[in-house]
Protein backbone atom coordinates (compact mmCIF):
# COMPACT_ATOMS: atom_id res chain seq x y z
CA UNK A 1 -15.53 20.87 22.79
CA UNK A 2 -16.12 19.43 18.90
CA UNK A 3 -13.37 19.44 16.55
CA UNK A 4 -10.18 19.53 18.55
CA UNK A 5 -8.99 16.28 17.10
CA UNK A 6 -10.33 16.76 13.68
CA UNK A 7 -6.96 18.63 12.67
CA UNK A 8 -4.81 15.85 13.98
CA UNK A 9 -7.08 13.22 12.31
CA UNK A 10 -6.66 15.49 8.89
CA UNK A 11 -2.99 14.94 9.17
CA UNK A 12 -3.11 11.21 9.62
CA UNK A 13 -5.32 11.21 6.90
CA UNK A 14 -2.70 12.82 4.74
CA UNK A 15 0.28 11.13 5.88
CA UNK A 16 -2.08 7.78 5.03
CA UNK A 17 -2.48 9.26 1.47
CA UNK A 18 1.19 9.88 1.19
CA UNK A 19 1.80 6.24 1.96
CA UNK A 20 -0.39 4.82 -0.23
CA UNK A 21 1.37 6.56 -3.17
CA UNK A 22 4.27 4.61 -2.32
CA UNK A 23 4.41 1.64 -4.55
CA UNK A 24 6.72 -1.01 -6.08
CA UNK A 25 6.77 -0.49 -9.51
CA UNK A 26 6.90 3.45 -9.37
CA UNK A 27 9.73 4.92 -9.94
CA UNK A 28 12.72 6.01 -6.97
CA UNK A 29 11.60 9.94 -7.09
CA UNK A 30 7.96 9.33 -6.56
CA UNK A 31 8.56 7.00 -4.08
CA UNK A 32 11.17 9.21 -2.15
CA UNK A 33 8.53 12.21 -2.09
CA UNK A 34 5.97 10.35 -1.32
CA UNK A 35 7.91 8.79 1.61
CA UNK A 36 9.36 12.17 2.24
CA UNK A 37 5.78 13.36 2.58
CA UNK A 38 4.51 10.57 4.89
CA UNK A 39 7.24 11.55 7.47
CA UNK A 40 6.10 15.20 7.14
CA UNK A 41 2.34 14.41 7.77
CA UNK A 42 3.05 11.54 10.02
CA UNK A 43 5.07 14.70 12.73
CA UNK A 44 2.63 17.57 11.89
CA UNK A 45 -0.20 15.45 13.50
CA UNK A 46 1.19 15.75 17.27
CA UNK A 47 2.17 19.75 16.17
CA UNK A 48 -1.48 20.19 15.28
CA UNK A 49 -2.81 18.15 18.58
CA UNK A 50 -0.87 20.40 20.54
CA UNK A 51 -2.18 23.70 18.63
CA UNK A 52 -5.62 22.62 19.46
CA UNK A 53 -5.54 21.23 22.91
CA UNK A 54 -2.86 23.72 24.29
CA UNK A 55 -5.03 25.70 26.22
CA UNK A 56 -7.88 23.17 27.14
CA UNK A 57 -7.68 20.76 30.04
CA UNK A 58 -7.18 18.04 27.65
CA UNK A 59 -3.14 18.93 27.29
CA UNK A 60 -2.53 16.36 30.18
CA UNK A 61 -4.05 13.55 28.70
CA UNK A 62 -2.49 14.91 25.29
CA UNK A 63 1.15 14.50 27.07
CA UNK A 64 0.23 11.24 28.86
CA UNK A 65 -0.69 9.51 25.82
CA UNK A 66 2.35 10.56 23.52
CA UNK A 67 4.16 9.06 26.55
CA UNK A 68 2.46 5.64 26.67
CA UNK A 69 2.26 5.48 22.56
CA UNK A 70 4.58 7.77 20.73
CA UNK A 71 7.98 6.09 22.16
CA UNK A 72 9.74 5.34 18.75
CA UNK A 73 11.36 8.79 18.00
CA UNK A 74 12.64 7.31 14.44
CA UNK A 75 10.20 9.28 13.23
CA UNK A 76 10.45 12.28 14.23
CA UNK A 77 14.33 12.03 13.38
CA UNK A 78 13.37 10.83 9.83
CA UNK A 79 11.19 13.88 9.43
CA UNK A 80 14.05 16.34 10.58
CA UNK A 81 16.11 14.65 8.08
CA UNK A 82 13.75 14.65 5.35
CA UNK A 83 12.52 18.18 6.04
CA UNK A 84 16.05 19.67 7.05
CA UNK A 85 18.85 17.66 5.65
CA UNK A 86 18.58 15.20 2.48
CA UNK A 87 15.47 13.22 1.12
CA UNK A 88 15.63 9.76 2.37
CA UNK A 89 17.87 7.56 1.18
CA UNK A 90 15.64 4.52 -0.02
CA UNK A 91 17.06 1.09 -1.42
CA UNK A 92 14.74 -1.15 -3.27
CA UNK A 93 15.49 -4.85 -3.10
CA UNK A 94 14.36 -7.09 -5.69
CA UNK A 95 14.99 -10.94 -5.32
CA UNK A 96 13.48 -13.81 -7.36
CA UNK A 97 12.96 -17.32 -6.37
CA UNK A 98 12.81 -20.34 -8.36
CA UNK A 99 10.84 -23.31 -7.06
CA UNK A 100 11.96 -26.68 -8.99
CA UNK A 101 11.21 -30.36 -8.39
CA UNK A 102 14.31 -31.05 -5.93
CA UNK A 103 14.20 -27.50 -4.78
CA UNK A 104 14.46 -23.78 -4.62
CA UNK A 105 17.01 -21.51 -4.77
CA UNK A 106 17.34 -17.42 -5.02
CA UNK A 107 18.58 -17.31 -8.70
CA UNK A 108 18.80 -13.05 -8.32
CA UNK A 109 19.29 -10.61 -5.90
CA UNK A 110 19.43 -6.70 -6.74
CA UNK A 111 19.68 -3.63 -5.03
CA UNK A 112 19.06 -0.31 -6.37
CA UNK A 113 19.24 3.25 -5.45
CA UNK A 114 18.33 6.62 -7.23
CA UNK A 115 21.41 5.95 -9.01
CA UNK A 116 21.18 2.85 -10.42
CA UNK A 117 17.23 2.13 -10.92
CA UNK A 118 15.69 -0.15 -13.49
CA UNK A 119 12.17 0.01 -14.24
CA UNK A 120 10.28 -2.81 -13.47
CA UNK A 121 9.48 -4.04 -16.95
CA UNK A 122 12.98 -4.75 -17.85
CA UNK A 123 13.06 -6.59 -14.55
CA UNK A 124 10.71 -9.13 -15.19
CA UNK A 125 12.19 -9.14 -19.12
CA UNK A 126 15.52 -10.72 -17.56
CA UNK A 127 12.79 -12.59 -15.31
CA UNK A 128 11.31 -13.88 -18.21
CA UNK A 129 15.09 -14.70 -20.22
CA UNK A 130 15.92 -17.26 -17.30
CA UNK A 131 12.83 -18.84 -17.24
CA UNK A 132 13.06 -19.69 -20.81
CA UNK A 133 16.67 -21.25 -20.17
CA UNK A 134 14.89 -23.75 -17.36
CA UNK A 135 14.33 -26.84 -18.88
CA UNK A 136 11.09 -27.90 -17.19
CA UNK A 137 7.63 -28.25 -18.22
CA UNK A 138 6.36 -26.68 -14.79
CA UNK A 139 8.49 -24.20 -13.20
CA UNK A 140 7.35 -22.09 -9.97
CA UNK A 141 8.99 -18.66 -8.97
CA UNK A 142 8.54 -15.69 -6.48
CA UNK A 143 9.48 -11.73 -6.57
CA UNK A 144 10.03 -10.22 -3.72
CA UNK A 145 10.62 -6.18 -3.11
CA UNK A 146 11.80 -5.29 -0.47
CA UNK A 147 12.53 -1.38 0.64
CA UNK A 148 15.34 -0.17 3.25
CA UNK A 149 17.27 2.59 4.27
CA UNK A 150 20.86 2.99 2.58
CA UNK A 151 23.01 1.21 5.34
CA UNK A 152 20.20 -0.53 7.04
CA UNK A 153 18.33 -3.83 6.79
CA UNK A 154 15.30 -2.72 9.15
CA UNK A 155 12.21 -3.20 6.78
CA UNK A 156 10.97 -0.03 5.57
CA UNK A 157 7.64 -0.81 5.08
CA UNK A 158 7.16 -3.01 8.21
CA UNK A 159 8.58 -0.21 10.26
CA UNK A 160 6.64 2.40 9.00
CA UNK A 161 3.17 0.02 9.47
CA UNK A 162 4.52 -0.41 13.63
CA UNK A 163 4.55 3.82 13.32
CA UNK A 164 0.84 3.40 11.87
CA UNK A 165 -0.49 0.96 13.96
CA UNK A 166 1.08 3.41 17.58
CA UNK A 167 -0.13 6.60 16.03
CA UNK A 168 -4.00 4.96 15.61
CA UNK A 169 -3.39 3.88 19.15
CA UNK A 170 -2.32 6.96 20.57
CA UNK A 171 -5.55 8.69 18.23
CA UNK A 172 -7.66 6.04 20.20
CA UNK A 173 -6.46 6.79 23.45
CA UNK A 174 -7.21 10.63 22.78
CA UNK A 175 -10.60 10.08 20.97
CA UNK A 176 -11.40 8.45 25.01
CA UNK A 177 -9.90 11.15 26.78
CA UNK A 178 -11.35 13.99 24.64
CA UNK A 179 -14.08 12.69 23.54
């Protein structure tokens, strides 16, 4: 039977797009939706594997490998919440390093919500005030962003990317079984 996965793979496709709009130097609201939408796409591609294979003989193999693969039901709680409740609650994390001759040392470390967001220029302008104060011919320095949920240190990003990587195996195992 063609096409009974090319619904679900339309769905990852879209919840792919929807992450790759999520960036660091855009601004909290296009980030939340675009989050907000990743969690939406990211659910609706089991809902739209079980519209297509609900009445085949593939539906076994369709529960056996959301079983084996889909384990981690943050997501589908993030989605309820997203969907249902609030948008989620991100926190950006911005914290710059600078590297000297006897050393380094974090010389800032933000957080910011919706509430209190800066945009990124005037981050790197305060960036740009300290390094001027440095008295050094060579001076070395790192940003890092980081992006959490309020009241949580779990890595957004690196969570979401474990999500990714089950979902593609889960697609794998049903692309075998299904053909």
């Amino acid at each position: 039977m063609p096409g009974l996965l090319c619904p679900a793979y339309q769905k990852l496709y879209s919840a792919l797009s929807n992450l790759e709009r999520f960036d660091k130097e855009s601004n909290f609201f296009d980030n939340i939706a675009a989050i907000d939408s990743f969690f939406n796409e990211y659910r609706n591609i089991t809902f739209v594997m079980q519209a297509s294979l609900k009445h085949t003989e593939f539906f076994d193999a369709y529960e056996k490998n959301c079983k084996l693969y889909l384990t981690d039901h943050w997501f589908v709680e993030k989605r309820n919440e997203t969907i249902k409740q609030k948008p989620f609650d991100l926190i950006k994390e911005v914290s710059i390093v600078l590297y000297l001759p006897f050393g380094g040392f974090t010389v800032s470390e933000k957080k910011y919500s919706i509430a209190d967001d800066e945009p990124i220029e005037s981050v790197f302008k305060e960036l740009k005030e300290l390094l001027r104060q440095v008295d050094s011919h060579e001076v070395y320095f790192s940003a890092s962003f980081a992006f959490h949920e309020a009241g949580s240190d779990v890595d957004l990003l690196k969570r979401v990317l474990q999500g990714v990587s089950s979902m593609k195996k889960f697609m794998d195992a049903m692309e075998q079984d299904v053909g």
